[in-house]
C-alpha atoms as a PDB file:
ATOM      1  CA  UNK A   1     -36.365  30.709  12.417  1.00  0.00           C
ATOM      2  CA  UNK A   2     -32.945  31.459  14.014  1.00  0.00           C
ATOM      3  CA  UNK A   3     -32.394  35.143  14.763  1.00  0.00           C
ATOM      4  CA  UNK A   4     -29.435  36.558  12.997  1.00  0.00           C
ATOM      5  CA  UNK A   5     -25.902  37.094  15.321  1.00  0.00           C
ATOM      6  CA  UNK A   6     -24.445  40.497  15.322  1.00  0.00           C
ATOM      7  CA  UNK A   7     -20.885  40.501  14.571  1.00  0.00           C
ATOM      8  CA  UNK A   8     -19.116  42.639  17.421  1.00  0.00           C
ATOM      9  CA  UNK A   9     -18.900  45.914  16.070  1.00  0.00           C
ATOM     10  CA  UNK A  10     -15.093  47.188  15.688  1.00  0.00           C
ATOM     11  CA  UNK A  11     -12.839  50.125  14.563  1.00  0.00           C
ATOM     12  CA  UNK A  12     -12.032  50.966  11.089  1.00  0.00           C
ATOM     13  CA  UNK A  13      -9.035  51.297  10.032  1.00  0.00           C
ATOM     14  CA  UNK A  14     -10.275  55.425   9.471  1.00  0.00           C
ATOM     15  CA  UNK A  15     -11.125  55.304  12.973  1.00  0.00           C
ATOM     16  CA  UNK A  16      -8.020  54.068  13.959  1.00  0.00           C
ATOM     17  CA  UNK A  17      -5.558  56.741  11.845  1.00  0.00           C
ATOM     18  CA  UNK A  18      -7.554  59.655  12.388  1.00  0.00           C
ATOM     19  CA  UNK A  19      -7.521  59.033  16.588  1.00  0.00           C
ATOM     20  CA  UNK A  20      -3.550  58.232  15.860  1.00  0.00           C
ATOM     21  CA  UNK A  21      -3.155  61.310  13.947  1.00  0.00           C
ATOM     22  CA  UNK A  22      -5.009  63.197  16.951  1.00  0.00           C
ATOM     23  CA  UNK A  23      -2.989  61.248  20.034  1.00  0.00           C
ATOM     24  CA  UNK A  24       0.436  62.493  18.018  1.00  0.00           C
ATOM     25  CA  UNK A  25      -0.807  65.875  17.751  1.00  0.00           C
ATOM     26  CA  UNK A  26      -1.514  66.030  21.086  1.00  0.00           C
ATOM     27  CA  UNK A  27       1.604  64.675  21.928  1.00  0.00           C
ATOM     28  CA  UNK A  28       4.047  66.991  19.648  1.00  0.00           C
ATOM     29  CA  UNK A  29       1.956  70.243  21.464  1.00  0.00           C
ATOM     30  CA  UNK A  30       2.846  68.809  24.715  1.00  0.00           C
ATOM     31  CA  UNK A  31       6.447  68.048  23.976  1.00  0.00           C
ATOM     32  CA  UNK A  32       6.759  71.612  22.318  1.00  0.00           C
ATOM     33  CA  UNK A  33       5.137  72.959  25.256  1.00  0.00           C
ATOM     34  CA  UNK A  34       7.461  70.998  27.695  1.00  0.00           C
ATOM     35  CA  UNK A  35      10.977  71.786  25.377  1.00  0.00           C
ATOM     36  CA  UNK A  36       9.880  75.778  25.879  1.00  0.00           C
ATOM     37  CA  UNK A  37       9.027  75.541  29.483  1.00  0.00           C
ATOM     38  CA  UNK A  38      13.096  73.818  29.714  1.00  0.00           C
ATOM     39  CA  UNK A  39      14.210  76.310  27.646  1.00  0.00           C
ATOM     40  CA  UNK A  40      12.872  79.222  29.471  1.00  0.00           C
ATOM     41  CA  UNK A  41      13.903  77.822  32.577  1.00  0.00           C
ATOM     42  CA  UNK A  42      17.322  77.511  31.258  1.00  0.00           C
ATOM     43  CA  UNK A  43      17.584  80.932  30.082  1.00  0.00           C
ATOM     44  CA  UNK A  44      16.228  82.435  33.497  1.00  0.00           C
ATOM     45  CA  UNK A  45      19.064  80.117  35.119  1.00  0.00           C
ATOM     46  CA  UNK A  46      21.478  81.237  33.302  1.00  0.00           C
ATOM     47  CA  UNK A  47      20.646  84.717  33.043  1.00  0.00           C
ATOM     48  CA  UNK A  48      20.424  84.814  37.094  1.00  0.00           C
ATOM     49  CA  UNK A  49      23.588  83.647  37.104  1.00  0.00           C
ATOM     50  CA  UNK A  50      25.085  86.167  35.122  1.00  0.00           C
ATOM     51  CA  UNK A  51      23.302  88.688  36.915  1.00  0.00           C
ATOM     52  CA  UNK A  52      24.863  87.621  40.640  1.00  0.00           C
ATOM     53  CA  UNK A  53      28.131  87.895  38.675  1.00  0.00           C
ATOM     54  CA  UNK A  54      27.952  91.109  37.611  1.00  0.00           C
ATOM     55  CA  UNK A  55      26.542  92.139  41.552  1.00  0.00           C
ATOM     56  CA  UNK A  56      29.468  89.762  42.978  1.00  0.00           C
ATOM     57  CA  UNK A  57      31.612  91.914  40.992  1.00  0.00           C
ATOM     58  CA  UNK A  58      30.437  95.070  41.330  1.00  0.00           C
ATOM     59  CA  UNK A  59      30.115  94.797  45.299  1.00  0.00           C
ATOM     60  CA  UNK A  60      33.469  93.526  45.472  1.00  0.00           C
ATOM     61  CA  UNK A  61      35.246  96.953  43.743  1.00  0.00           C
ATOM     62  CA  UNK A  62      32.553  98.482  46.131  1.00  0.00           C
ATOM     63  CA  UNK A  63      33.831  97.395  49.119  1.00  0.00           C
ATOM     64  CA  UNK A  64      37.527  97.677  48.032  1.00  0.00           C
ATOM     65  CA  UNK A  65      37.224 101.123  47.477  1.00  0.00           C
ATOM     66  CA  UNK A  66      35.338 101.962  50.599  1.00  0.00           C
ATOM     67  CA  UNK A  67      37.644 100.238  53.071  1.00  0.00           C
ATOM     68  CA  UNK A  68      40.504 102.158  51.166  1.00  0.00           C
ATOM     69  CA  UNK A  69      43.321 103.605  53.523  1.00  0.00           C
ATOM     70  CA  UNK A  70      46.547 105.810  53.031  1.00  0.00           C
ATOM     71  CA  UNK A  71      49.114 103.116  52.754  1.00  0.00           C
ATOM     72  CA  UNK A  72      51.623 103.265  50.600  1.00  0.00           C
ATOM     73  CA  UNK A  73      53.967 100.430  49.794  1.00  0.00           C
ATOM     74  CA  UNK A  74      56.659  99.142  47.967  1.00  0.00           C
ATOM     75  CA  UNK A  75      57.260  97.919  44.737  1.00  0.00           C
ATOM     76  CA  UNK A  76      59.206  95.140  43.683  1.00  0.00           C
ATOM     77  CA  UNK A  77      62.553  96.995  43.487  1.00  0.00           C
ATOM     78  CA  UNK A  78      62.314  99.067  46.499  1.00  0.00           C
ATOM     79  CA  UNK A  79      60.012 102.172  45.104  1.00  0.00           C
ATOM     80  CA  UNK A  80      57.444 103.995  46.154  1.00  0.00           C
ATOM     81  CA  UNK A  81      53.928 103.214  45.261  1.00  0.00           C
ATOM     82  CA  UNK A  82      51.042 105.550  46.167  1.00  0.00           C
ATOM     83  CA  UNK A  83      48.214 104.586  48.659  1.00  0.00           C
ATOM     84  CA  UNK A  84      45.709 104.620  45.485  1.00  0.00           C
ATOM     85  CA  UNK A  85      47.004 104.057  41.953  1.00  0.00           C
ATOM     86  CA  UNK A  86      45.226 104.349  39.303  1.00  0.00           C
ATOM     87  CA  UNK A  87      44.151 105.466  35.446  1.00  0.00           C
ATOM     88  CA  UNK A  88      41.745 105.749  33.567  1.00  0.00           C
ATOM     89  CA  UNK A  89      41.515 101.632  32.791  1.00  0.00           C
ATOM     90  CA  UNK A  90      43.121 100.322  35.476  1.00  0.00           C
ATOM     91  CA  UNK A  91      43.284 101.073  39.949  1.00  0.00           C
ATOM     92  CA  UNK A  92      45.564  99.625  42.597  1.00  0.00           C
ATOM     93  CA  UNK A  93      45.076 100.747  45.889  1.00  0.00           C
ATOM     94  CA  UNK A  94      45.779  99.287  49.756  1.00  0.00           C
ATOM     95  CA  UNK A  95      42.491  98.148  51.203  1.00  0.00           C
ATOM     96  CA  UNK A  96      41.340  97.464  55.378  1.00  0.00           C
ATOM     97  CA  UNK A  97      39.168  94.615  56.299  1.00  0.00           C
ATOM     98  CA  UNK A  98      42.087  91.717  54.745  1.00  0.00           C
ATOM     99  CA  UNK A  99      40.492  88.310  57.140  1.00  0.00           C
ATOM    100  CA  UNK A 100      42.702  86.061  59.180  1.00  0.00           C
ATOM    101  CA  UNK A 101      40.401  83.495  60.504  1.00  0.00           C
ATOM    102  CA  UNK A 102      43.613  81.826  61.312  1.00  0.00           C
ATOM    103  CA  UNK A 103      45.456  84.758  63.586  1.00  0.00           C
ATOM    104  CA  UNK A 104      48.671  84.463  61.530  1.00  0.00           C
ATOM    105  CA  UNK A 105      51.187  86.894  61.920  1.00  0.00           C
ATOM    106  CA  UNK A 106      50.088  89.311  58.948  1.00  0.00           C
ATOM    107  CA  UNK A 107      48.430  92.735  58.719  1.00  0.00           C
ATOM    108  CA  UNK A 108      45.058  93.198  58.491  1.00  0.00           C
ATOM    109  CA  UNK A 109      45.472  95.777  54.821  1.00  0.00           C
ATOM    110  CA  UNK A 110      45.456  94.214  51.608  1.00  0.00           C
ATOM    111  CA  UNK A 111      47.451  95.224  48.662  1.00  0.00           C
ATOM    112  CA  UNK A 112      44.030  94.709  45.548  1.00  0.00           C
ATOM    113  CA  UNK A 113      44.394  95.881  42.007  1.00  0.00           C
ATOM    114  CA  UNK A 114      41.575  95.738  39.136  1.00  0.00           C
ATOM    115  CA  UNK A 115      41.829  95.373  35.428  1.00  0.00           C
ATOM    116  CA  UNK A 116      40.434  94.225  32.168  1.00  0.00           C
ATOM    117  CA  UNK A 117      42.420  91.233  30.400  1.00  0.00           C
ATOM    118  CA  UNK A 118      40.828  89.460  27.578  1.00  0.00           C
ATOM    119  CA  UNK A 119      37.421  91.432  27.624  1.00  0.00           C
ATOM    120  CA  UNK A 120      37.666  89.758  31.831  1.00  0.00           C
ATOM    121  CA  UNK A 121      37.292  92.128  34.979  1.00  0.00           C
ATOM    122  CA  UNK A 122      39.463  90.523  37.170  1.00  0.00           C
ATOM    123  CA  UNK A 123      40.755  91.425  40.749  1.00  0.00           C
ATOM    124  CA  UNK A 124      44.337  90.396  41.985  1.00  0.00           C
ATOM    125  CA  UNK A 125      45.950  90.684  44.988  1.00  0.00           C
ATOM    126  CA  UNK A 126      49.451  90.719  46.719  1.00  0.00           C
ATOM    127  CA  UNK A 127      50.200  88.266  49.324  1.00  0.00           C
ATOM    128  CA  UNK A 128      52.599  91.232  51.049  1.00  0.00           C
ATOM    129  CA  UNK A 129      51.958  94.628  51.215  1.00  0.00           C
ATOM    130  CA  UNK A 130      55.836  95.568  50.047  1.00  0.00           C
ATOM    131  CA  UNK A 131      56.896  93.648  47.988  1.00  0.00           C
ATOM    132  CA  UNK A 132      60.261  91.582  46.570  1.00  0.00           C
ATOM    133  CA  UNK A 133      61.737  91.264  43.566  1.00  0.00           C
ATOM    134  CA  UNK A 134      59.190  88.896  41.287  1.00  0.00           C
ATOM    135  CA  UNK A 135      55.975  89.392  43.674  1.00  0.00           C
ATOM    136  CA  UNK A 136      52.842  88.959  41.714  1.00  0.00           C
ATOM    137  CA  UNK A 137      49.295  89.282  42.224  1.00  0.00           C
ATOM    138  CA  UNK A 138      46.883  86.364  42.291  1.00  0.00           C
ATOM    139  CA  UNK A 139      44.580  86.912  39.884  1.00  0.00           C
ATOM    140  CA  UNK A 140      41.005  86.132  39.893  1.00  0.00           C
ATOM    141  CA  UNK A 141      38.186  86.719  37.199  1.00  0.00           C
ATOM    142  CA  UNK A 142      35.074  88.812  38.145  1.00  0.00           C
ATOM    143  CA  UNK A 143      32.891  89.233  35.472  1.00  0.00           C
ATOM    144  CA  UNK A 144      33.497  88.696  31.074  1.00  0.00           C
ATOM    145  CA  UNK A 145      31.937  89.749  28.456  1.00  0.00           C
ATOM    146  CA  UNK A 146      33.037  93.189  29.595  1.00  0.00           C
ATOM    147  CA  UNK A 147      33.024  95.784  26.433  1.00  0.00           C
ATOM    148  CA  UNK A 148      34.617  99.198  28.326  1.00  0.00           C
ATOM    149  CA  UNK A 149      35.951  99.410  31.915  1.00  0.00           C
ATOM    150  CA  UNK A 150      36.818 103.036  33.120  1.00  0.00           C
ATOM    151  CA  UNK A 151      37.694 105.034  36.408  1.00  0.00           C
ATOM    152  CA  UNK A 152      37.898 108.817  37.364  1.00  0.00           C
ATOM    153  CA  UNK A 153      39.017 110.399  40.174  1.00  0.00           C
ATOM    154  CA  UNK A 154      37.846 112.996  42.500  1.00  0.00           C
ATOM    155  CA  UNK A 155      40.131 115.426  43.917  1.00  0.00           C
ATOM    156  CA  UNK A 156      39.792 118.008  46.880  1.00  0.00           C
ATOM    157  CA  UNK A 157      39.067 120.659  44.807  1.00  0.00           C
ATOM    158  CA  UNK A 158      35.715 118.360  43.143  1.00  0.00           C
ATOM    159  CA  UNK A 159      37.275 117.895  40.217  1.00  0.00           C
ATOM    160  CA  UNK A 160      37.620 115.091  38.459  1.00  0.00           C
ATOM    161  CA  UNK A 161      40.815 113.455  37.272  1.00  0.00           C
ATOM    162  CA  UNK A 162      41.745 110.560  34.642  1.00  0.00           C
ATOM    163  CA  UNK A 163      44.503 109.274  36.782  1.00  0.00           C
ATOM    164  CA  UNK A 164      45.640 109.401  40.283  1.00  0.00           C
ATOM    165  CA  UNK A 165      47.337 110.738  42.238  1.00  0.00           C
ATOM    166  CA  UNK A 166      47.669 113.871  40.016  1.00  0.00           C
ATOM    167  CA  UNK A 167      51.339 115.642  39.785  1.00  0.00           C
ATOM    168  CA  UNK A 168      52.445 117.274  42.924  1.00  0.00           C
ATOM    169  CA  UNK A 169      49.744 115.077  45.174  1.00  0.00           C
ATOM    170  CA  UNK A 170      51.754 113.025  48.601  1.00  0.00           C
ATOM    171  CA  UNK A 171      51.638 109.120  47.265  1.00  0.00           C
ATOM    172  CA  UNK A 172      49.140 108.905  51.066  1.00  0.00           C
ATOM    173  CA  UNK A 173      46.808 110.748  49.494  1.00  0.00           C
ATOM    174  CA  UNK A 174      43.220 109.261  48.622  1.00  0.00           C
ATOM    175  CA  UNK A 175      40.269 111.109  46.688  1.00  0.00           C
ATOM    176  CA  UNK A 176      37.541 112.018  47.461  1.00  0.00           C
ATOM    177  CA  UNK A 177      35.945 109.408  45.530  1.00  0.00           C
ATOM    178  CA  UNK A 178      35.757 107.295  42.679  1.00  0.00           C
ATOM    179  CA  UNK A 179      34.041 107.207  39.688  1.00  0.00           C
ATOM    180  CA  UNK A 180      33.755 103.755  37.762  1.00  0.00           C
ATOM    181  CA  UNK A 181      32.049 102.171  34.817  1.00  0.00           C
ATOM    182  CA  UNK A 182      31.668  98.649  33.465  1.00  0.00           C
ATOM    183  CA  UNK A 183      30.077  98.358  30.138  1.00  0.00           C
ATOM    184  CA  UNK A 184      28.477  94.670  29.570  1.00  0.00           C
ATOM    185  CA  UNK A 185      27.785  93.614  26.175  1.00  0.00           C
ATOM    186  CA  UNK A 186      24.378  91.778  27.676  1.00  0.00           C
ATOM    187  CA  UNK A 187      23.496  94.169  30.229  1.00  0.00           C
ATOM    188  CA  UNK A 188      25.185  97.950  28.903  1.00  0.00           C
ATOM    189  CA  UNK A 189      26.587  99.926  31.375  1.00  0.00           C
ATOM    190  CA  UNK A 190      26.656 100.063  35.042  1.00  0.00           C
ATOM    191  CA  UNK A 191      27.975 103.039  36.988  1.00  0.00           C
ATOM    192  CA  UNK A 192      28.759 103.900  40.196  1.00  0.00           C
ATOM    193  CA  UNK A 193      30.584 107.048  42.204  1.00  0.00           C
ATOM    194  CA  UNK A 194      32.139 105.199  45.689  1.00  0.00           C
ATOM    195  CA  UNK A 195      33.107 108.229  48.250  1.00  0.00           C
ATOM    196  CA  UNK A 196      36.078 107.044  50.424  1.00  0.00           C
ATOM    197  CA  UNK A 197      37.180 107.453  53.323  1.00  0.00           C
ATOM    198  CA  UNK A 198      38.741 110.242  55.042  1.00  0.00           C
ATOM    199  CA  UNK A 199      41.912 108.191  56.256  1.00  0.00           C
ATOM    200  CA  UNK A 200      44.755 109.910  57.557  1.00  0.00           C
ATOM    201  CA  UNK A 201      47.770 108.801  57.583  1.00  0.00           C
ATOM    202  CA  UNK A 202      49.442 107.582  60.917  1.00  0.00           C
ATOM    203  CA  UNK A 203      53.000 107.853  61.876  1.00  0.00           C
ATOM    204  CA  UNK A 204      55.134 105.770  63.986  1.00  0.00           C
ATOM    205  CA  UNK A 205      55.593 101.797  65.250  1.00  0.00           C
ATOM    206  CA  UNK A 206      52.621  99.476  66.304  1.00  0.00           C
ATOM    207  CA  UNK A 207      52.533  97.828  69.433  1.00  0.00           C
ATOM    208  CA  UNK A 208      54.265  94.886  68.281  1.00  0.00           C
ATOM    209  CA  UNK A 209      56.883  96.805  66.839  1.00  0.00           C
ATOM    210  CA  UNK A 210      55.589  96.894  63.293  1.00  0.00           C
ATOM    211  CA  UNK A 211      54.574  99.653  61.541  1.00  0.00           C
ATOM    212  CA  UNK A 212      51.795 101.413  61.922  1.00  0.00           C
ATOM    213  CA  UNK A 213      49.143 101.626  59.762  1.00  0.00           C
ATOM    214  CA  UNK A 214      50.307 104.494  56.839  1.00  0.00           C
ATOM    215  CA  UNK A 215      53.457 104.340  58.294  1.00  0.00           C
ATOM    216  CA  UNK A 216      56.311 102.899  55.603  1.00  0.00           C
ATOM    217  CA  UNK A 217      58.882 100.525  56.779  1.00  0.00           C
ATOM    218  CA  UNK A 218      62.369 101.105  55.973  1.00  0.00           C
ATOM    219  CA  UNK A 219      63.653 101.009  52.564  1.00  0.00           C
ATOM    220  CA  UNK A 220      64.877  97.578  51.808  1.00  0.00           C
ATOM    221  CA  UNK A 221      68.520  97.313  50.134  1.00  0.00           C
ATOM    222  CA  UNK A 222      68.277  98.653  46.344  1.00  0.00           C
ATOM    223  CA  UNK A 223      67.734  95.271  44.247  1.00  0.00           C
ATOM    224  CA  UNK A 224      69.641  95.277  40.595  1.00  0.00           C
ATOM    225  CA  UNK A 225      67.223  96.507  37.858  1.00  0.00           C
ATOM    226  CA  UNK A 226      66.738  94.135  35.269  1.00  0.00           C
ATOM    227  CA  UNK A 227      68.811  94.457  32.040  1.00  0.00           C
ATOM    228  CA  UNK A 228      66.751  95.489  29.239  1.00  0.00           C
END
């Protein structure tokens, strides 16, 4: 008698669903999993981006304000503008520490000013410290986003004004420090009271027969107002 032959036993087509089913579950968790890790890293990216943004910027109006000096300068029509400028949205002031890796003939103070334009913190600054007619600053954006901007200004006496220099202060005179305030719409508000320097002014000609730091050239010829 011939022994039966086993048929070679296979899959059904249960079998074969159900482990389907199970290999794309498997696969959607993983995908999900790997989407959320890209994601997450994405947002961290991003975020420490902003966050050196907001330090750039912040360090920069730091440093500005701590290499402050008393020099006044110039204005596009011949006036006088104080050493440090400023209100209660907006400062302007005449900064040391301006680099010339190149040894041009320039000085070595740098004419910075800071304001908010289109909800921007931006810095500009002059490529002369006394300027002509149509000088402009070169502008260049610090940090966005920005909700509220605001100075103060401390005065000899410790108290604290909304603009500088007060009435009846020289235009060489700096405070004793200022006061600022950037409110973020991401990050709320960062605050910081800079103490500058006690500069004062010199008087006279440098050696090279420019003048000397805090010292005001002569007045250029009066340039025509503009008609209004």
């Amino acid at each position: 008698m011939t022994p039966a032959v086993r048929k070679p036993a296979g899959f059904t087509l249960i079998e074969i669903l159900v482990a389907l089913a199970v290999f794309a579950a498997l696969a959607a968790i993983a995908w999900g999993a790997l989407s959320q890790i890209a994601r997450t890293r994405a947002a961290l990216d991003q975020q420490q981006q902003r966050f050196a943004q907001v330090v750039r910027a912040v360090s920069d109006l730091e440093r500005d304000l701590r290499q402050a000096i008393s020099r006044p300068v110039r204005g596009n029509f011949g006036e006088l503008l104080p050493a440090l400028a400023g209100t209660g949205e907006r400062i302007e002031l005449s900064r040391l520490g301006h680099a010339n890796p190149r040894a041009e003939q320039r000085s070595n103070i740098e004419r910075v000013r800071y304001e908010v334009e289109s909800r921007a913190l931006r810095r500009g600054r002059y490529e002369v410290l006394d300027r002509a007619a149509g000088s402009r600053p070169q502008w260049r954006e610090q940090v966005d986003e920005v909700e509220r901007f605001r100075l103060r200004y401390l005065d000899a006496q410790g108290i604290w004004q909304e603009q500088w220099p007060p009435r009846e202060t020289a235009v060489e005179i700096l405070p004793r420090a200022v006061e600022f305030s950037i409110a973020l719409d991401d990050l709320g508000e960062l605050r910081r009271v800079i103490a500058l320097p006690g500069t004062i002014p010199t008087r006279g000609v440098g050696a090279n027969g420019t003048p000397a730091q805090g010292t005001l050239p002569p007045v250029p010829n009066p340039l025509p107002m503009p008609q209004l």
